[in-house]
Protein backbone atom coordinates (compact mmCIF):
# COMPACT_ATOMS: atom_id res chain seq x y z
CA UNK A 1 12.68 -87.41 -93.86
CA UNK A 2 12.64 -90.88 -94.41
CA UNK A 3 12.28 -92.67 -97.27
CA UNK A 4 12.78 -96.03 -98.65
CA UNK A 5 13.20 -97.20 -102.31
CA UNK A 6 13.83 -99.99 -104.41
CA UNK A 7 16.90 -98.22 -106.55
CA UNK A 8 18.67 -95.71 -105.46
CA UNK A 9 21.06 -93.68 -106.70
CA UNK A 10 23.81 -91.43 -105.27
CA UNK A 11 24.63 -88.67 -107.77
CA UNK A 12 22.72 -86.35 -110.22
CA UNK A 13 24.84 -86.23 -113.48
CA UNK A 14 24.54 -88.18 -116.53
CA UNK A 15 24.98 -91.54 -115.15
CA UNK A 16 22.33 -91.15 -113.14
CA UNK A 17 20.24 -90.13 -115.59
CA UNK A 18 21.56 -93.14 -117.91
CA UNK A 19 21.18 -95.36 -114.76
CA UNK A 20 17.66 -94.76 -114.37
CA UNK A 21 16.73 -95.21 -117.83
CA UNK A 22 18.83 -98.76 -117.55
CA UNK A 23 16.37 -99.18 -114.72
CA UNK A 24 13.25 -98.94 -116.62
CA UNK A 25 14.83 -101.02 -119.70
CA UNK A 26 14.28 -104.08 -117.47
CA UNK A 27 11.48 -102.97 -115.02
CA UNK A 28 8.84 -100.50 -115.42
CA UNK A 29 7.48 -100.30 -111.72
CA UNK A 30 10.33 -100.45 -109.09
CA UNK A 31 10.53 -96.92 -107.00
CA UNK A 32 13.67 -95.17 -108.10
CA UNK A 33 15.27 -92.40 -105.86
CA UNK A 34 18.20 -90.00 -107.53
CA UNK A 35 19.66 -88.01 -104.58
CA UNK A 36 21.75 -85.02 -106.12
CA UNK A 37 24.22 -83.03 -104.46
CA UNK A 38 24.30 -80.28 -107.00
CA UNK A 39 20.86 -78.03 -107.70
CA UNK A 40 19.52 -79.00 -111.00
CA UNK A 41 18.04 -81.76 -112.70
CA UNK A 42 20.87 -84.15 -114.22
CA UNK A 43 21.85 -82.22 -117.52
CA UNK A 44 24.82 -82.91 -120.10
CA UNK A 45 28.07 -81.70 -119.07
CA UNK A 46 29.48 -81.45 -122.62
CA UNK A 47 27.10 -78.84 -123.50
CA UNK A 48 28.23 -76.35 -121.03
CA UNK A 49 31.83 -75.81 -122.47
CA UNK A 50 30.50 -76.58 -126.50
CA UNK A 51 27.38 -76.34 -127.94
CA UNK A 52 25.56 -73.86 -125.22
CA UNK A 53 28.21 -71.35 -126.47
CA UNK A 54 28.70 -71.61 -129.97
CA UNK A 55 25.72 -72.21 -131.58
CA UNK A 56 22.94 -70.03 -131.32
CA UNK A 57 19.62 -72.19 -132.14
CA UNK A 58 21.17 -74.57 -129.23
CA UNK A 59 19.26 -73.79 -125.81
CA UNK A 60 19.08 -75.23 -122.53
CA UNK A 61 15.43 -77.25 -123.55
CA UNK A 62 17.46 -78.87 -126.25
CA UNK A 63 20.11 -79.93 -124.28
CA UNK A 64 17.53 -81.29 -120.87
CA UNK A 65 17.82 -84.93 -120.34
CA UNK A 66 14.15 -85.11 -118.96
CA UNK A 67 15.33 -87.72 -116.44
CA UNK A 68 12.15 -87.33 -113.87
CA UNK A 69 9.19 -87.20 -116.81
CA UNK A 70 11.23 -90.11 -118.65
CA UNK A 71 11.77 -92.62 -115.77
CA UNK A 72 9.63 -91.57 -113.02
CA UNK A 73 12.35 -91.31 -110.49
CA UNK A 74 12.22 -89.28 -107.06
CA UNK A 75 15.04 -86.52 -107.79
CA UNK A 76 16.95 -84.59 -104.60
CA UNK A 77 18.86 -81.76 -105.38
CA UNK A 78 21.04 -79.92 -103.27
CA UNK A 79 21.03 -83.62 -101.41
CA UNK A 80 24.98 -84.51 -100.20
CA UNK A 81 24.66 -87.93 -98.49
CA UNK A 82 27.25 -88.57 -96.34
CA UNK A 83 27.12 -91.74 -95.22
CA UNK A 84 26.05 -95.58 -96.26
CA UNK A 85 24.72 -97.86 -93.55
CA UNK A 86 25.23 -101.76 -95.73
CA UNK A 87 23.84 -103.25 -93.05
CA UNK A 88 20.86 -101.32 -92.39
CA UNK A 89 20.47 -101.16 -96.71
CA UNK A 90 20.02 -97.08 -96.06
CA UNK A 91 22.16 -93.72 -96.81
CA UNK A 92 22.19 -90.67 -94.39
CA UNK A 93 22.68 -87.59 -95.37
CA UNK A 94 23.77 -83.85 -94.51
CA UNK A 95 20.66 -82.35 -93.39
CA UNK A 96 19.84 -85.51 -91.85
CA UNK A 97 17.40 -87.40 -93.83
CA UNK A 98 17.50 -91.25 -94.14
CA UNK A 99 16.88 -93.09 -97.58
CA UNK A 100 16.90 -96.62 -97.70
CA UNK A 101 17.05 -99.19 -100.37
CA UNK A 102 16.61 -102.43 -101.85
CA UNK A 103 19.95 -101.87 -104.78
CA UNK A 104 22.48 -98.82 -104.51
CA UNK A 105 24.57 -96.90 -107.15
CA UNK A 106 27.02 -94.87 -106.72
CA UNK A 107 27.49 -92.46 -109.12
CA UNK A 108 29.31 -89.51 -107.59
CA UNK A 109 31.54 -88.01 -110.26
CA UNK A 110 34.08 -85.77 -109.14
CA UNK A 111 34.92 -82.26 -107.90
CA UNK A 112 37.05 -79.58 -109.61
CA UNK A 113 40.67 -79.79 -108.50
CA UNK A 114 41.08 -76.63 -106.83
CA UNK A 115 44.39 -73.63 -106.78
CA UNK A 116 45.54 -73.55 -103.31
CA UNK A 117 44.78 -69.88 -101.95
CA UNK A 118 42.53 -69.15 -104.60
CA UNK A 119 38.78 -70.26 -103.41
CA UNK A 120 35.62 -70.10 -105.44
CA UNK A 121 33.62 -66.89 -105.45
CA UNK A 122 32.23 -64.76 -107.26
CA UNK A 123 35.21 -63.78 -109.77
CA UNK A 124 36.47 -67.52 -109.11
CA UNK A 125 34.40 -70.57 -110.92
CA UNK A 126 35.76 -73.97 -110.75
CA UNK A 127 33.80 -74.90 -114.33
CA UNK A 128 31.61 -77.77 -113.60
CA UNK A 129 27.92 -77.57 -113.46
CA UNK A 130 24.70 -75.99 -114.86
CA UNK A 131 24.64 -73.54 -112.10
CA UNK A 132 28.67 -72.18 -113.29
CA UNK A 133 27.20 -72.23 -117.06
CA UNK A 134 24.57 -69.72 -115.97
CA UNK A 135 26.94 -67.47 -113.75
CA UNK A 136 29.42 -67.38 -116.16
CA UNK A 137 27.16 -66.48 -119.28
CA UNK A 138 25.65 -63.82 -117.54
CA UNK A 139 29.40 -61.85 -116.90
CA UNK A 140 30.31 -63.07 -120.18
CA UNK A 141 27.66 -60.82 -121.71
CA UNK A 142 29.95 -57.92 -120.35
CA UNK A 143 32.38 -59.08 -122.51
CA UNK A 144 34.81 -59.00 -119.57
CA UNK A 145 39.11 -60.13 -119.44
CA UNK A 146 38.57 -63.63 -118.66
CA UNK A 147 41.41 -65.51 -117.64
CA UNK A 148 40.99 -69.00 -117.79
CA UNK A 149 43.27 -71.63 -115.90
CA UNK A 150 44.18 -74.83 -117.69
CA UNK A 151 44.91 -76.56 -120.97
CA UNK A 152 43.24 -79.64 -121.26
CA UNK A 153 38.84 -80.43 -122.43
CA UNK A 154 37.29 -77.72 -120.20
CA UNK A 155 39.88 -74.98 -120.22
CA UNK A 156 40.71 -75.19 -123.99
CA UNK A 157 36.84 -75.20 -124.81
CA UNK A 158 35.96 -72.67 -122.63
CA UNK A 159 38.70 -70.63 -123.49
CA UNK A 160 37.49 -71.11 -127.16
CA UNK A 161 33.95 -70.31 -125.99
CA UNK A 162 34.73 -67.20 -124.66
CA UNK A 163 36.67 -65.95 -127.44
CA UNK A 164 34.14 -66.51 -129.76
CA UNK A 165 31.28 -64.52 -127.30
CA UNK A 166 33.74 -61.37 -127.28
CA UNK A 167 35.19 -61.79 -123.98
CA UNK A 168 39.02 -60.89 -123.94
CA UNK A 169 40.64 -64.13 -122.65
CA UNK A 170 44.37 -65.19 -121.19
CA UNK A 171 44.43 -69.01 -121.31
CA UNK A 172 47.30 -69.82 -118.80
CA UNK A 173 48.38 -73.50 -118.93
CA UNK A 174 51.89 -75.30 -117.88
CA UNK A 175 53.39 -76.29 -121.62
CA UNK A 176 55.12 -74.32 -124.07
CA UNK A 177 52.65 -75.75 -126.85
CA UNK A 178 48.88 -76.02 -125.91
CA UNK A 179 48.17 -79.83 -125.99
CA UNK A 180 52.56 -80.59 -126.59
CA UNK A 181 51.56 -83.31 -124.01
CA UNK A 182 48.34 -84.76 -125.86
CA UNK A 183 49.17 -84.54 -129.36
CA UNK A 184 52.42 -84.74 -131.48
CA UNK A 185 53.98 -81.93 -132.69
CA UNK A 186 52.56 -81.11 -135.73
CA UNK A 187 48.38 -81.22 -134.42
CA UNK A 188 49.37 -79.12 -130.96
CA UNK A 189 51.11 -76.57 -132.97
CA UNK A 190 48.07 -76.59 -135.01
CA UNK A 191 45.92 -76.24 -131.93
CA UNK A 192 48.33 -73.24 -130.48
CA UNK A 193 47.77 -71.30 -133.38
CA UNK A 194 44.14 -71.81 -133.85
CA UNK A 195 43.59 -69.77 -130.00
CA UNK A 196 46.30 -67.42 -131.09
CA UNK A 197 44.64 -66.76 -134.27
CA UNK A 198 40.93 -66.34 -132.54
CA UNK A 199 43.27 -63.51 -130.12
CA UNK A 200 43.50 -65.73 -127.63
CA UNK A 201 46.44 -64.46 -125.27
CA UNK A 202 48.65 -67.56 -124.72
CA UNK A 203 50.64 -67.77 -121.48
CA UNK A 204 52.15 -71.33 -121.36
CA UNK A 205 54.87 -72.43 -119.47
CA UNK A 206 53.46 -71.63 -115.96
CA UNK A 207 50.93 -72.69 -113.73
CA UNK A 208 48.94 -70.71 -111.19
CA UNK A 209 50.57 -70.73 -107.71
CA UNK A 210 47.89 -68.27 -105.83
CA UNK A 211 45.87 -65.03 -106.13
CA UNK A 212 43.94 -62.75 -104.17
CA UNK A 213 40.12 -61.83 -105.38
CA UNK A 214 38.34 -58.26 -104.79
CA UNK A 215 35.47 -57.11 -105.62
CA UNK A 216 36.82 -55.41 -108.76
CA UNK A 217 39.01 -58.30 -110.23
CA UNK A 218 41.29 -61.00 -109.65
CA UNK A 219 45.24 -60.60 -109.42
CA UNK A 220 47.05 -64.31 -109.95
CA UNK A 221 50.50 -65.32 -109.32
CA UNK A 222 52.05 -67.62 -111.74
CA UNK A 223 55.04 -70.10 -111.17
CA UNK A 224 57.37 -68.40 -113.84
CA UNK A 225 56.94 -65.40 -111.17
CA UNK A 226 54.89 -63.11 -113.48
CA UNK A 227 51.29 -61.75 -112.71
CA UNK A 228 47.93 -61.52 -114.82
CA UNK A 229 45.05 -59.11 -113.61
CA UNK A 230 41.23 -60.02 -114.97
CA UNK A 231 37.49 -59.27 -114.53
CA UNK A 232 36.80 -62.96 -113.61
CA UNK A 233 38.64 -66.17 -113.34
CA UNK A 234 37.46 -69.45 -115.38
CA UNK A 235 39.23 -72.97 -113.86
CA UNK A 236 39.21 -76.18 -115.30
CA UNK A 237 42.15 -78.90 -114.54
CA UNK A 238 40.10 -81.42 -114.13
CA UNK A 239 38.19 -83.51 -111.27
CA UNK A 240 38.94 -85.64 -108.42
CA UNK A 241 37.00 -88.40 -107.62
CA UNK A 242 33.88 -87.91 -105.51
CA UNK A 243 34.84 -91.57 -103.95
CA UNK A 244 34.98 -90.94 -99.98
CA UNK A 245 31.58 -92.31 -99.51
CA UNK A 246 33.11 -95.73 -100.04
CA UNK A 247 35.78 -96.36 -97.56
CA UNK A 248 33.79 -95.60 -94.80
CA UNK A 249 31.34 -98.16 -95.75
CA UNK A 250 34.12 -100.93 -96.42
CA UNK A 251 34.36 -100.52 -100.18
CA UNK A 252 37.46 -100.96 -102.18
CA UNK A 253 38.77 -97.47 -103.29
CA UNK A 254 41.54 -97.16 -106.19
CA UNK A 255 44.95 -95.13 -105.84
CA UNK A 256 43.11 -91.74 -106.79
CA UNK A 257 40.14 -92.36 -104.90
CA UNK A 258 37.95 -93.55 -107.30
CA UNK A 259 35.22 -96.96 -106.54
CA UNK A 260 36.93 -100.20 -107.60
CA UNK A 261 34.02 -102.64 -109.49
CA UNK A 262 34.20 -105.52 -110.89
CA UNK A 263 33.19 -106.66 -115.00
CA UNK A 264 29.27 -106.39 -113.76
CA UNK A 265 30.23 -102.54 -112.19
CA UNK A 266 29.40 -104.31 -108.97
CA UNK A 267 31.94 -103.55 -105.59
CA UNK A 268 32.28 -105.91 -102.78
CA UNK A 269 28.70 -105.50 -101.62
CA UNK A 270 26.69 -107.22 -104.43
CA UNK A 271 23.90 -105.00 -103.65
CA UNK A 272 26.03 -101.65 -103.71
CA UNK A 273 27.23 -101.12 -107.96
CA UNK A 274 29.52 -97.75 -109.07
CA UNK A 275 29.38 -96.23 -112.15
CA UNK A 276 30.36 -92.85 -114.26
CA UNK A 277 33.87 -90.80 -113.50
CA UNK A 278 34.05 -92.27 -109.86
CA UNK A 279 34.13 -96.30 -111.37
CA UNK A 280 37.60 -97.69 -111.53
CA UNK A 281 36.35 -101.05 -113.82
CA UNK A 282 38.26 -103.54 -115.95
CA UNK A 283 38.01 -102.61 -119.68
CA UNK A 284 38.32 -105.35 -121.66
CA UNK A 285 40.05 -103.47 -124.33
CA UNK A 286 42.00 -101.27 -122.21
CA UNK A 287 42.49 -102.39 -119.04
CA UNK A 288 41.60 -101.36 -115.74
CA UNK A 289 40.75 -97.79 -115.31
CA UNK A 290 38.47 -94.96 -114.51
CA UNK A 291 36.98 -92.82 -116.95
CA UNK A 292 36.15 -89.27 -116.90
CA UNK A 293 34.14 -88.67 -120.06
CA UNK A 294 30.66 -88.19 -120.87
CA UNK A 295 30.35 -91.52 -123.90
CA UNK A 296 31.30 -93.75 -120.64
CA UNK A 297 28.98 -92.26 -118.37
CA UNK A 298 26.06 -92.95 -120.52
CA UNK A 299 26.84 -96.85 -121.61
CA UNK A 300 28.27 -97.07 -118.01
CA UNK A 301 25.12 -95.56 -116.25
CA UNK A 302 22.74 -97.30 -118.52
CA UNK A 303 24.52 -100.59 -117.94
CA UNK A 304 24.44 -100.44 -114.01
CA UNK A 305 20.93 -99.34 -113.97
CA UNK A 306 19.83 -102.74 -116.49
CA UNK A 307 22.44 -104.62 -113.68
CA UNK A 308 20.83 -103.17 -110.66
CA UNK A 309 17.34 -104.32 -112.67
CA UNK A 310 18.63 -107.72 -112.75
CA UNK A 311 20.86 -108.03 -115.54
CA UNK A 312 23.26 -110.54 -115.44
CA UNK A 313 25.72 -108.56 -118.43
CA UNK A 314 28.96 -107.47 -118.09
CA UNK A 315 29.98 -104.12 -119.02
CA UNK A 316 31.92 -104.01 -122.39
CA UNK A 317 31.88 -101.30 -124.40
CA UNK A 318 35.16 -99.27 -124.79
CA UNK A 319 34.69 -95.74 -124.45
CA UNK A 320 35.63 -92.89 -126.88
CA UNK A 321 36.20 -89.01 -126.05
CA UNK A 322 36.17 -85.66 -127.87
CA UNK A 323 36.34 -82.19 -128.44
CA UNK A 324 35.48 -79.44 -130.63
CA UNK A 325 37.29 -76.34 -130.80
CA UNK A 326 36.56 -73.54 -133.02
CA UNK A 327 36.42 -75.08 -136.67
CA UNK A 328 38.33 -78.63 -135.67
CA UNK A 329 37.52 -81.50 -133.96
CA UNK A 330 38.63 -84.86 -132.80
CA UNK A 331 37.38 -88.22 -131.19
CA UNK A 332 39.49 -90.93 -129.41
CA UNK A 333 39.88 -94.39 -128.28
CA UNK A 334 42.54 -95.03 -125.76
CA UNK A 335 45.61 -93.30 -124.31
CA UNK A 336 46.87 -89.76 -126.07
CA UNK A 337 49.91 -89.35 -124.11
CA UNK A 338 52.72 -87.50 -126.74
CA UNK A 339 55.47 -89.18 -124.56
CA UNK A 340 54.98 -91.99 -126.79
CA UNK A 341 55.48 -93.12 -129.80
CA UNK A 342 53.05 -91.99 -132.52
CA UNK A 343 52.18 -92.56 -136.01
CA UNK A 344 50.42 -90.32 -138.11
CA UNK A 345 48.31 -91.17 -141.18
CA UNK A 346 47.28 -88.14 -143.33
CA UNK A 347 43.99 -88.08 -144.37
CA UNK A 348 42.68 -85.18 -146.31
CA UNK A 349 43.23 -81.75 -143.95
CA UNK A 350 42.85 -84.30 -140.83
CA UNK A 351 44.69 -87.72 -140.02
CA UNK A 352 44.46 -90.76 -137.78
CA UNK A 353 47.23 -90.62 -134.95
CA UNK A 354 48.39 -94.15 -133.19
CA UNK A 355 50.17 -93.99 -130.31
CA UNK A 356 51.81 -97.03 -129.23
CA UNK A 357 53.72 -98.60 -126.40
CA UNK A 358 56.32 -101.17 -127.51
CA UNK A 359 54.74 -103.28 -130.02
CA UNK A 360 51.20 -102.27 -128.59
CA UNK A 361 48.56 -99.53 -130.18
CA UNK A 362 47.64 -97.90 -126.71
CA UNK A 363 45.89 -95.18 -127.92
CA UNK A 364 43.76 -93.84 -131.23
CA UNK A 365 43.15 -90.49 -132.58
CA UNK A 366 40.87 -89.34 -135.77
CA UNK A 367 41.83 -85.71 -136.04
CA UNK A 368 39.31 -83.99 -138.23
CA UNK A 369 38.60 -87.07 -139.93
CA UNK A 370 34.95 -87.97 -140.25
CA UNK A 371 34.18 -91.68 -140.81
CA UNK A 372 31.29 -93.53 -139.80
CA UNK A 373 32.87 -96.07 -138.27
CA UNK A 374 36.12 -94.92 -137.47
CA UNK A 375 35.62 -95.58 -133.23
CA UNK A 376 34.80 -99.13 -133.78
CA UNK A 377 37.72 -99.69 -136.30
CA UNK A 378 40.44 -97.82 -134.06
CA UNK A 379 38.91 -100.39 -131.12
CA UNK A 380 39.38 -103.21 -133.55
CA UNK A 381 43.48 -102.11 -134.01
CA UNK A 382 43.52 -101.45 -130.00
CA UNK A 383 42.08 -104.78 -129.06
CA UNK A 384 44.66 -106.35 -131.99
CA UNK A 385 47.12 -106.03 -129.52
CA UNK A 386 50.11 -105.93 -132.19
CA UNK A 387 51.72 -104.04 -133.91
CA UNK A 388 50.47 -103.38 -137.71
CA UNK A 389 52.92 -104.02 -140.11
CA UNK A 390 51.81 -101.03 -142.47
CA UNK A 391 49.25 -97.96 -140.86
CA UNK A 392 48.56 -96.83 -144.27
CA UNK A 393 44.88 -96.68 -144.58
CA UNK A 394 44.31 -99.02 -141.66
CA UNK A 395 41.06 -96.82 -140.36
CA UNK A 396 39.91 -94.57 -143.89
């Protein structure tokens, strides 16, 4: 098959999605092409570790990002392209079919880090897409042992998720606290008790060093040389950057493999832009950095499909992250890295956290604190670049 296109984009998640609708903010006509290595529709990644699960009136239809009926757009699935021909303005991919274009964007994502000697099957999902949502609800309905491998957004959510859907669960993960290495002492303990109150089985203080999988459960091997048998086996520790389509093609690739870009998301081929977890870009709050979170996907997508339209804007916005687990919450601006110094400001049963390097605020974080502009005023103190002399109040 060949095809050719005026925008085309590599990658089916949300910045896709965001991408093409970026596209059709600027022109309503041009051919748009979406070729997606996994085998649904682009669909919001939060949803599958949070809302899906916990709230009942929530389906699937509510959560569809209607990508194709809103925007027109060709959509591949089960596409991988695996290589990108600048000269030639075309992308080849694995079953051999040749797509050309006019503008590219890259917007890969990642892949689940993966447990030497323990590969995916089917008692093993590395948690990432629509298709481990549906696999994994279906055995959860058995109200199996789960044990799931990982403390950070997708293993503490999904632990909580399964808890709360009657699953028995053993949330392995390497600190003594759950999120000691996020949050100071007094919110991790907090979070720690909240999974041990829901009967949560806490194992901390190890990491998974291999397993074997049968057809009748899973047996891992842990580094504090202890074992835990389940029904199934739930991993999240994060992605790696789905990158290695650049370096080939002469494109500047960060330290972890991610796309370097430049203020207008665009890499050394001004016709070739990256955008969404794979982007390493310079914040102008922040830094330079890659993001893995789904509030930078969407202004990043959205902005490199308005750019690939002809846009001549730079992208600016500072992205926030969050979580919701059982009845708390949080959102965040920045670094959360315990290691550093923080300040807490108690605010009702919540407070704001600022973390700070030297004289710097690196990092904000509203901990069951609702305010309707609390993102844009913890942006305000990071982009200060001081230190305050009093955080009393200073985002209420």
């Amino acid at each position: 098959m060949t095809r050719d296109y005026d925008y085309l984009i590599i990658g089916g998640g949300m910045a896709a999605d965001a991408a093409a609708h970026g596209i059709r903010e600027r022109d309503a006509d041009g051919s748009i092409g979406i070729l997606g290595e996994e085998s649904t529709a682009p669909f919001p990644r939060p949803a599958l570790s949070k809302k899906l699960w916990t709230d009942a009136d929530f389906s699937e239809s509510d959560a569809a990002l209607h990508t194709i009926d809103e925007t027109s757009a060709d959509l591949y699935v089960g596409t991988r392209v695996d290589a990108i021909d600048r000269e030639g303005k075309q992308v080849t991919t694995s079953l051999g079919g040749v797509y050309g274009y006019e503008r590219l964007l890259i917007a890969t994502g990642g892949r689940p880090r993966q447990i030497e000697g323990l590969p995916p099957g089917d008692r093993v999902i590395y948690y990432r897409t629509l298709d481990h949502y549906h696999r994994l609800r279906e055995k959860a309905a058995e109200h199996p042992h789960v044990a799931v491998v990982g403390g950070g957004y997708i293993g503490s959510e999904i632990a909580a998720a399964l808890i709360q859907n009657g699953c028995t669960v053993t949330l392995i993960h390497p600190d003594d606290v759950l999120g000691s290495q996020t949050f100071p002492p007094s919110i991790a303990e907090q979070v720690d008790a909240m999974f041990t109150d829901a009967g949560v089985t806490m194992h901390g203080g190890a990491k998974v060093t291999g397993g074997q999988s049968s057809p009748t459960g899973v047996h891992l091997e842990l580094s504090d040389d202890t074992t835990v048998a389940a029904d199934y086996v739930v991993v999240g520790l994060g992605i790696e950057p789905a990158g290695t389509l650049a370096a080939p093609a002469g494109l500047e690739t960060s330290d972890d493999g991610g796309i370097v870009v430049d203020e207008h998301l665009t890499t050394a081929d001004p016709d070739i832009l990256a955008a969404g977890d794979v982007a390493e870009y310079p914040d102008k709050i922040l830094g330079r950095r890659r993001v893995e979170h789904v509030d930078n996907a969407n202004e990043m997508g959205a902005a490199a499909g308005r750019i690939l339209a002809g846009s001549d804007e730079t992208y600016d916005h500072t992205p926030y992250f969050y979580s919701d687990l059982f009845d708390a919450w949080y959102e965040a601006v920045g670094t959360l890295d315990s290691s550093l110094e923080t300040i807490e400001d108690q605010q009702g049963d919540g407070s704001v956290v600022y973390y700070l390097e030297g004289d710097h605020v690196v990092g904000v974080l509203l901990w069951k604190v609702d305010l309707d502009d609390g993102l844009d005023q913890a942006r305000a103190v990071l982009a200060a670049g001081t230190r305050p002399e009093s955080f009393r109040g200073l985002i209420s």
